[in-house]
N, C-alpha and C. Protein backbone atom coordinates (compact mmCIF):
# COMPACT_ATOMS: atom_id res chain seq x y z
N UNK A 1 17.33 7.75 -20.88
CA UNK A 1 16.87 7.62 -19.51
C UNK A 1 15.38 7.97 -19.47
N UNK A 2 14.39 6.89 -18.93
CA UNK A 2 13.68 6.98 -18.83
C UNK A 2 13.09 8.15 -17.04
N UNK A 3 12.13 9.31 -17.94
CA UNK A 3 11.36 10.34 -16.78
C UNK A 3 10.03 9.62 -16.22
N UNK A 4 9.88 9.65 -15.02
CA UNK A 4 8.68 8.81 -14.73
C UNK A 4 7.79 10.41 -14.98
N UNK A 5 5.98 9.20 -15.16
CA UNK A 5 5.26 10.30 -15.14
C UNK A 5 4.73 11.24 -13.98
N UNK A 6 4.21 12.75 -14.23
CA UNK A 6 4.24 13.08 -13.02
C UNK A 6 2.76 13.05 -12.19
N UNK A 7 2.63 12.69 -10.94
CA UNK A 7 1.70 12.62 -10.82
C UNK A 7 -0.27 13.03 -11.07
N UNK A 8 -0.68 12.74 -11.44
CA UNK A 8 -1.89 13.18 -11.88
C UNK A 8 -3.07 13.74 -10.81
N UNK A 9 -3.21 14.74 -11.08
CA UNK A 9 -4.26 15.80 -10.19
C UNK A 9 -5.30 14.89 -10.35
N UNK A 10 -5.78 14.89 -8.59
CA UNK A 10 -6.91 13.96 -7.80
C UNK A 10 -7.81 14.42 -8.60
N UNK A 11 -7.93 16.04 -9.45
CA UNK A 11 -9.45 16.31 -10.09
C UNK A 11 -9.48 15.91 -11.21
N UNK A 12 -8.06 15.29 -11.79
CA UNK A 12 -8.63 14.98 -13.19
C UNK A 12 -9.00 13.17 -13.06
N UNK A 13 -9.08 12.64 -11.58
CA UNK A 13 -9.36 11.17 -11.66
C UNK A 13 -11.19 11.30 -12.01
N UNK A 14 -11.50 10.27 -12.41
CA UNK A 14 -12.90 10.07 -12.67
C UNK A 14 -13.36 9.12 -11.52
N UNK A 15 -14.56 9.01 -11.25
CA UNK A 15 -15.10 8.26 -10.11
C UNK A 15 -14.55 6.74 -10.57
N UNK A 16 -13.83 6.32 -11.22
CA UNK A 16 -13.75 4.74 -11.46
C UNK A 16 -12.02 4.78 -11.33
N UNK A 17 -11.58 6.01 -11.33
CA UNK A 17 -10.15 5.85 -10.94
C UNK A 17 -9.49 6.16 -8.97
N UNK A 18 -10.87 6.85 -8.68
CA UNK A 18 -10.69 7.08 -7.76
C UNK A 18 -9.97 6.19 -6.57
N UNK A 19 -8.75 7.07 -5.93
CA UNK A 19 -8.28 5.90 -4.57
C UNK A 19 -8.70 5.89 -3.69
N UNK A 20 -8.30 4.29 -3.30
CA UNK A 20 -8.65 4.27 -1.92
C UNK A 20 -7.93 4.23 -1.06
N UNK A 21 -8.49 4.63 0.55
CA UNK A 21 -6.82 5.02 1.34
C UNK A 21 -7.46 3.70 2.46
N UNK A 22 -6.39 2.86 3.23
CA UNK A 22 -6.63 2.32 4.22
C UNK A 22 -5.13 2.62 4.59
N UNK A 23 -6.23 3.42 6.28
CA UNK A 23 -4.66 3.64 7.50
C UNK A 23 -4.31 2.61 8.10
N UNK A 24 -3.12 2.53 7.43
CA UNK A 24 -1.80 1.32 8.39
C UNK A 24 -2.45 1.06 9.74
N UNK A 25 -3.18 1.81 10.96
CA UNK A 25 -3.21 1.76 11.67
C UNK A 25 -4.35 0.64 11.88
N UNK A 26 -5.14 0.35 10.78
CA UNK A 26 -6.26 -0.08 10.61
C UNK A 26 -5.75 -1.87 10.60
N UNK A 27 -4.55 -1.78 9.72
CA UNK A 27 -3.92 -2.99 9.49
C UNK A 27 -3.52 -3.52 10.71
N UNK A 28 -1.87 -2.51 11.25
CA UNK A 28 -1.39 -2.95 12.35
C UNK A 28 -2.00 -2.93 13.50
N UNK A 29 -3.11 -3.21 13.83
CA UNK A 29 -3.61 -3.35 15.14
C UNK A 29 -3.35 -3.99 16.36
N UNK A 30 -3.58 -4.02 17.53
CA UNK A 30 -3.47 -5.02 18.53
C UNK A 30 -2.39 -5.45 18.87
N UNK A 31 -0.89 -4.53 18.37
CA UNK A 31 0.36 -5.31 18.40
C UNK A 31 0.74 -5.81 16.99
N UNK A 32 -0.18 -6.22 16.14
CA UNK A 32 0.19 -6.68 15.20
C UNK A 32 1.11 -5.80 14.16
N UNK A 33 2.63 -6.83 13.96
CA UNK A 33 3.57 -6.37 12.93
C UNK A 33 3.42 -6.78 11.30
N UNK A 34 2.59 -7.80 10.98
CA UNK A 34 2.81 -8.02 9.72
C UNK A 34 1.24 -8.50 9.69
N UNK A 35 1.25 -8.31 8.32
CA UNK A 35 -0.02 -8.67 7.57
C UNK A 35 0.07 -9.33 6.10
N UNK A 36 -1.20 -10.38 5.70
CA UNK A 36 -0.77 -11.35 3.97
C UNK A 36 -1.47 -10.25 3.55
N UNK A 37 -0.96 -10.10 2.36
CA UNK A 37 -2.03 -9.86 1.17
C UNK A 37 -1.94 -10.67 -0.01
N UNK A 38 -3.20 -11.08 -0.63
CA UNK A 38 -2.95 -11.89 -1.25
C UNK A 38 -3.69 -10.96 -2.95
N UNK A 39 -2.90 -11.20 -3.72
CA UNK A 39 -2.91 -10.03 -5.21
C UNK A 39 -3.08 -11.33 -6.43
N UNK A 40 -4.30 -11.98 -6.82
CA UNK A 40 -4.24 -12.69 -8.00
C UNK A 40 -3.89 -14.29 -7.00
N UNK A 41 -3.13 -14.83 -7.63
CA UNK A 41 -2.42 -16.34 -6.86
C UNK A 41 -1.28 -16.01 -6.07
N UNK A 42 -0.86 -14.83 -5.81
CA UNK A 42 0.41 -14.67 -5.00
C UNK A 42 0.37 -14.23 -3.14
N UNK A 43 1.02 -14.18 -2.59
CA UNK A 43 1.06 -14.27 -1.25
C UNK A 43 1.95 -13.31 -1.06
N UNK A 44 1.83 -12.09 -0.68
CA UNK A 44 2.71 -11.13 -0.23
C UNK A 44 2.85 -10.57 1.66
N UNK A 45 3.91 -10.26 1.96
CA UNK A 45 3.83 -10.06 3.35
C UNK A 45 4.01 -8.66 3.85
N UNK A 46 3.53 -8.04 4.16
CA UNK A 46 3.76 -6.31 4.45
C UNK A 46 3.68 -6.51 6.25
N UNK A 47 4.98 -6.13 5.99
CA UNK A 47 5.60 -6.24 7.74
C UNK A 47 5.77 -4.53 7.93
N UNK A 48 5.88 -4.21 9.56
CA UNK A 48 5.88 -2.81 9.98
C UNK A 48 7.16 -2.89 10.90
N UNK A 49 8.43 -2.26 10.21
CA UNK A 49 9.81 -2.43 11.32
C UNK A 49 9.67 -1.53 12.26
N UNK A 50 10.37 -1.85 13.21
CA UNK A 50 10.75 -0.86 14.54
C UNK A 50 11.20 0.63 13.96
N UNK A 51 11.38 0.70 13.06
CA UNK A 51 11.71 2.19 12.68
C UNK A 51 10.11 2.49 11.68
N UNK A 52 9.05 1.57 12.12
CA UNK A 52 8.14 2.29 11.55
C UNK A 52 7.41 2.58 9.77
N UNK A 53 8.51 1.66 9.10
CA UNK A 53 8.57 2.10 8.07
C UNK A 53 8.21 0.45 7.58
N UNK A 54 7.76 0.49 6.08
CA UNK A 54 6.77 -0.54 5.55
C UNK A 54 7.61 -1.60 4.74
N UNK A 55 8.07 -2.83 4.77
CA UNK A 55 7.97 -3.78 3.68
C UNK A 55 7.68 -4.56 3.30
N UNK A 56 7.69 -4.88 1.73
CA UNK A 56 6.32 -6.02 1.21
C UNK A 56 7.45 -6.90 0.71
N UNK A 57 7.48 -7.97 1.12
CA UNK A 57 8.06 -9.02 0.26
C UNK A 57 6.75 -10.63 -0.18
N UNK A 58 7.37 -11.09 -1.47
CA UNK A 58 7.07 -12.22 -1.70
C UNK A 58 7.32 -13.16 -1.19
């Protein structure tokens, strides 16, 4: 059985690993429930359900 790894302390990221955060709120705006993202040639959909909570489908 594979252990996932455990997460890695923000101080040991280097400035080129560093994340970036964008708030949902930034996305869902204006009413808006879903948003594309598009990753390489693919088309993904990140919808926001009535319970608030996030999914991405192809």
């Amino acid at each position: 059985m594979n252990t996932p790894n455990p997460p890695i302390p923000s101080a040991a990221l280097t400035d080129s690993q560093a994340l970036s955060r964008l708030d949902t709120r930034q996305l869902f705006q204006n009413g808006r429930r879903q948003v594309e993202i598009i990753h390489g040639n693919v088309r993904y959909s990140l919808r926001l359900t009535r319970e608030n909570k996030l999914i991405l489908t192809k």
